[in-house]
Protein backbone atom coordinates (compact mmCIF):
# COMPACT_ATOMS: atom_id res chain seq x y z
CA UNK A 1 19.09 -8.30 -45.31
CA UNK A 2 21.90 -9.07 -47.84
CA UNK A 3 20.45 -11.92 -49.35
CA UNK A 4 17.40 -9.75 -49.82
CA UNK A 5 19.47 -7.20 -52.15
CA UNK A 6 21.36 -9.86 -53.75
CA UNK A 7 17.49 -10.86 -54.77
CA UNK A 8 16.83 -7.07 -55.76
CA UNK A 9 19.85 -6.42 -58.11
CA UNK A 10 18.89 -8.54 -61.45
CA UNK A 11 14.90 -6.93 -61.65
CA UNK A 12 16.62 -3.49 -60.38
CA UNK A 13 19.23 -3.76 -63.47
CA UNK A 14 16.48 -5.07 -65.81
CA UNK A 15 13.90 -2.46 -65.02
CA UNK A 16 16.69 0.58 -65.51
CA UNK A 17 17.60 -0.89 -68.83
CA UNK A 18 14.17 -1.17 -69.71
CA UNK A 19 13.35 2.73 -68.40
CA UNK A 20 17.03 4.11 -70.11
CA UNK A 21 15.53 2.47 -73.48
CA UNK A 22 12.54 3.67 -73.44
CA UNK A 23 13.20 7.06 -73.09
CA UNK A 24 15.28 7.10 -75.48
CA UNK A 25 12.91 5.73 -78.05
CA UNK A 26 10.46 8.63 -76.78
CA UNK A 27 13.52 11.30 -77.55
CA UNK A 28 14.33 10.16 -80.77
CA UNK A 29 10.54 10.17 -81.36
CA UNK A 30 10.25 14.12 -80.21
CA UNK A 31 13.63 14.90 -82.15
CA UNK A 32 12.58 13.01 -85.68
CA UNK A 33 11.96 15.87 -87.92
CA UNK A 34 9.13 15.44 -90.31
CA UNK A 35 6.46 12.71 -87.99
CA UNK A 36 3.22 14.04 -87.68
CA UNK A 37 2.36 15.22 -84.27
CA UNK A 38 -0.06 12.39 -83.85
CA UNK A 39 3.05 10.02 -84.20
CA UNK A 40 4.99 11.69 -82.08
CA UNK A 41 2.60 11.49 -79.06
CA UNK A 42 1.76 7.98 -79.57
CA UNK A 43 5.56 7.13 -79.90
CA UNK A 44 6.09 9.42 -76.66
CA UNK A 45 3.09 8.38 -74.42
CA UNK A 46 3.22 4.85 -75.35
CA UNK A 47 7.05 4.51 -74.13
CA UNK A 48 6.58 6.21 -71.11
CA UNK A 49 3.30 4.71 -69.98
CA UNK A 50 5.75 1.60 -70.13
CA UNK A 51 8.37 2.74 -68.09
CA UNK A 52 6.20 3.86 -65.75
CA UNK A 53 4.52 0.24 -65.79
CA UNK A 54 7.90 -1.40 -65.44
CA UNK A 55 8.90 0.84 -62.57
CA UNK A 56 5.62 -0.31 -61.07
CA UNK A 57 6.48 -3.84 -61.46
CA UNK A 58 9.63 -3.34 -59.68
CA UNK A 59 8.24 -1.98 -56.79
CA UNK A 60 5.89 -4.68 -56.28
CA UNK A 61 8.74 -6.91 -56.45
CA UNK A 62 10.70 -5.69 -53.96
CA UNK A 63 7.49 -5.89 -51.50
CA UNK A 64 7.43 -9.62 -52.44
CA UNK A 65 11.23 -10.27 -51.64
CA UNK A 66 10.87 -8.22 -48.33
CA UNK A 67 7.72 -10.22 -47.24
CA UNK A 68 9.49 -13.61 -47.60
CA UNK A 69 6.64 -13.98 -50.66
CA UNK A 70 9.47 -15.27 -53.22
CA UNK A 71 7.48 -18.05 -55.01
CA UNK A 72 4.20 -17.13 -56.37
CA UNK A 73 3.25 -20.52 -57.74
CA UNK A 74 3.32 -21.62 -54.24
CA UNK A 75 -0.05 -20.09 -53.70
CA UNK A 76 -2.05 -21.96 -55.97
C-alpha cells in the first residue's frame, strides 16, 4: 500500500495545481470589471469544465495504480 501512494502523490500535486489555477483564472474572469458577460462565461465555464476534466483524470489514475495497471503501453 505505500508504494501505491508514493505512485499517487506527483498526479495528486499536479492535478491540485492545475484545479488552484484554474479557478483562479475563472475569479479574476468574474471580478474583471468592464468584459462583456459573454466573456465572462466563456472564461468561467471553460476553466472549470477543465478542472473538472483534470479531477477526472486523476481519478482514473488512481484506479490504474490500485489495479496493478501501471503501464498502459503494455497493452498494445
Amino acid at each position: 500500500m505505500k508504494l501505491h501512494r508514493k505512485k499517487i502523490i506527483a498526479p495528486l500535486v499536479i492535478t491540485i495545481l492545475l484545479v488552484i489555477y484554474y479557478m483562479g483564472f475563472s475569479a479574476a474572469c468574474i471580478l474583471m470589471k468592464g468584459l462583456p458577460l459573454a466573456v465572462k462565461l466563456l472564461g468561467t465555464i471553460i476553466p472549470l469544465i477543465l478542472a473538472r476534466g483534470c479531477i477526472y483524470v486523476l481519478v482514473e489514475r488512481i484506479r490504474e495504480i490500485r489495479s496493478g495497471e501501471e503501464d498502459d503501453l503494455s497493452n498494445y
